[in-house]
Protein backbone atom coordinates (compact mmCIF):
# COMPACT_ATOMS: atom_id res chain seq x y z
CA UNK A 1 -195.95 23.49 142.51
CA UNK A 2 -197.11 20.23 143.46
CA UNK A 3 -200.45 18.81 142.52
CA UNK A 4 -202.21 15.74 143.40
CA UNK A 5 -205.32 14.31 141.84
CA UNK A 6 -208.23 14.12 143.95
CA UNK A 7 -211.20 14.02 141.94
CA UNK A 8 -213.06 14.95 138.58
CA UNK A 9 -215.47 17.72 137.58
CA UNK A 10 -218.41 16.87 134.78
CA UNK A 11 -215.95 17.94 132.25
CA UNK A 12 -213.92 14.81 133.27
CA UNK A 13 -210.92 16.47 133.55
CA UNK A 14 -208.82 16.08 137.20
CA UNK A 15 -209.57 18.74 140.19
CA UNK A 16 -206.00 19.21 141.39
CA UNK A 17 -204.86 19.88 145.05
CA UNK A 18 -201.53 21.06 146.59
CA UNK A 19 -200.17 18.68 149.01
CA UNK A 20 -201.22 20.76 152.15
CA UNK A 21 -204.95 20.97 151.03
CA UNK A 22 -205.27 24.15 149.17
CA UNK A 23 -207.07 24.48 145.55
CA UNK A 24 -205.05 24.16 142.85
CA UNK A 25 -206.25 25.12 138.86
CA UNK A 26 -209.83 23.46 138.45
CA UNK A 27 -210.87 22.50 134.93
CA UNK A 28 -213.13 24.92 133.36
CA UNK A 29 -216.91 23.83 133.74
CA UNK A 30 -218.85 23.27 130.41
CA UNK A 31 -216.19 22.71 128.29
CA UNK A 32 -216.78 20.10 125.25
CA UNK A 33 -215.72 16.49 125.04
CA UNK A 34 -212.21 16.60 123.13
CA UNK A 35 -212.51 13.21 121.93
CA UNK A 36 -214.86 10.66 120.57
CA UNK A 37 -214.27 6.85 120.51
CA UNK A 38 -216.52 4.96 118.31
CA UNK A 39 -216.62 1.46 119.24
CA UNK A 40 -217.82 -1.10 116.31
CA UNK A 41 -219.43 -4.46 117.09
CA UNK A 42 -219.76 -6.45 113.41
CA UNK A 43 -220.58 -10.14 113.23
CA UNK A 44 -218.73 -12.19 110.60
CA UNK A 45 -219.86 -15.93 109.04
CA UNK A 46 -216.99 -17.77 107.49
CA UNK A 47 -219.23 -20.54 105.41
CA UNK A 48 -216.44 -22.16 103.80
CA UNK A 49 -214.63 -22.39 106.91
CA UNK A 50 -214.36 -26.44 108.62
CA UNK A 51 -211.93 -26.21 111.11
CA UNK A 52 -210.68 -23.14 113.67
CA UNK A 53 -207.73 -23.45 111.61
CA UNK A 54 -209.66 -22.45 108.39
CA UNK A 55 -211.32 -19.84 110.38
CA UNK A 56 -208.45 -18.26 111.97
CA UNK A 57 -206.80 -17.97 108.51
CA UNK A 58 -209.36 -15.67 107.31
CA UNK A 59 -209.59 -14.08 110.86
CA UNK A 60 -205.57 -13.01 110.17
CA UNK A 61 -206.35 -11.72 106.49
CA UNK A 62 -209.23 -9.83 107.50
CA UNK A 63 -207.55 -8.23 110.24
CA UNK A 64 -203.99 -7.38 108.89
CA UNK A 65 -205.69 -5.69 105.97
CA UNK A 66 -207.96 -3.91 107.86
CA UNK A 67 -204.85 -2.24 109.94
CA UNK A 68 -202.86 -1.75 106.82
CA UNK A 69 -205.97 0.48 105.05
CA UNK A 70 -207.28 2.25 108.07
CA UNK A 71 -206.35 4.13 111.06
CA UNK A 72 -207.81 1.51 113.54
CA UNK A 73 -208.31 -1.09 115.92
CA UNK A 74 -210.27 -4.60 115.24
CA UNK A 75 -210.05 -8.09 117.27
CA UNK A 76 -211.68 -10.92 117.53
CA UNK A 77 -213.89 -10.84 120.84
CA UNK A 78 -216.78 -13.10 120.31
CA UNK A 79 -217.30 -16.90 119.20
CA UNK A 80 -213.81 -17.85 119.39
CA UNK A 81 -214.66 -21.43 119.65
CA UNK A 82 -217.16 -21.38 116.65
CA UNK A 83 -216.31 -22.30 113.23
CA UNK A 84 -218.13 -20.46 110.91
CA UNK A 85 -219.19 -17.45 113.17
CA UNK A 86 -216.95 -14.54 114.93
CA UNK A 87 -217.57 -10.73 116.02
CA UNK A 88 -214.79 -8.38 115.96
CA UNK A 89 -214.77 -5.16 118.05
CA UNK A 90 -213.21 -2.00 115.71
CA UNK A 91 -212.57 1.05 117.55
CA UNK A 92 -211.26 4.59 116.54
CA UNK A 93 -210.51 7.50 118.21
CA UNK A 94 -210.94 11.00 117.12
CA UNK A 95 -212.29 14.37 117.52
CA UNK A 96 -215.23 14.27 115.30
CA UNK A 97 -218.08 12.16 115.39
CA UNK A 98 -219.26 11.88 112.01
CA UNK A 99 -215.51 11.05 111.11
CA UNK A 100 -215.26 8.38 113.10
CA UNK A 101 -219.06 7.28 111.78
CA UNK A 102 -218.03 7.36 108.17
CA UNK A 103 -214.34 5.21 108.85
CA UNK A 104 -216.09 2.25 110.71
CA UNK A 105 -218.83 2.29 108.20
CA UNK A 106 -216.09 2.13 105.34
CA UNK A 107 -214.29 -0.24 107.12
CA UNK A 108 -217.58 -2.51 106.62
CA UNK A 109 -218.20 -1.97 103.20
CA UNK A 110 -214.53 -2.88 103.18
CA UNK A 111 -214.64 -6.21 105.07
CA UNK A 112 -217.82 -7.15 102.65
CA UNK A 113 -215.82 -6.17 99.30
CA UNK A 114 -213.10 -8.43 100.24
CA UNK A 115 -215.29 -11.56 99.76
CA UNK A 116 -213.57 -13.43 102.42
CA UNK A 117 -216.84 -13.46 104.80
CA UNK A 118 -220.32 -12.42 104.65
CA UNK A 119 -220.95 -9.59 106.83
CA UNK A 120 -223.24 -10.02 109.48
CA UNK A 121 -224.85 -7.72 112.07
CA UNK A 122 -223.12 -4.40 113.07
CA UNK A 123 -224.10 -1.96 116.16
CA UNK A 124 -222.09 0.98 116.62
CA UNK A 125 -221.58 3.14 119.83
CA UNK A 126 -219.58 6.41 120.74
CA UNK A 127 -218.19 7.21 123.64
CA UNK A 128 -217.78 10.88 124.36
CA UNK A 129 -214.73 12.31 126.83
């Protein structure tokens, strides 16, 4: 009845043990990643902005709109200490790839339409589980 994790198979999913030693219920081999995380990197410049202050304001709007029209995570994580320059990380998690693909993309196209910024350079990377 008792398992204990003691490893992980290629399918990333635990190899469980019974406290004296014995095999417990293995993952099954082959099996497909469940979920996708798509992890975007955009870079923002803020020319009107002349103080953090400035900056941060538009920061906040950016971000609290962002979360109130998608399904998704965003922070600043770059260039803190510039004024007129930031990147935000986005992330989303999800089962399909081209999902996730298609709602970082539109959150882009919606960062750009607000005209609070000028959008910079994006890269976009999914990690598979």
């Amino acid at each position: 009845r008792d398992l204990i994790v003691t490893g992980v198979q290629t399918c990333a999913l635990p190899i469980y043990r019974r406290p004296n030693g014995a095999p417990g219920e293995p993952c099954s081999v082959g099996r497909k990643a469940v979920m996708v995380v798509g992890v975007l990197q955009l870079t923002i410049y803020i020319s009107e902005s002349h103080s953090l202050k400035e900056k941060r304001g538009v920061l906040r709007k950016i971000k609290s709109r962002v979360r109130n029209s998608f399904n998704v995570s965003i922070s600043e994580c770059d260039a803190q200490d510039l004024w007129q320059k930031t990147q935000l990380g986005i992330c989303q998690v999800g089962s399909d790839q081209a999902y996730i693909d298609g709602a970082l993309q539109a959150v882009v196209r919606f960062i750009d339409d607000l005209h609070l910024a000028e959008v910079g350079e994006e890269q976009v990377e999914f990690l598979h589980y």
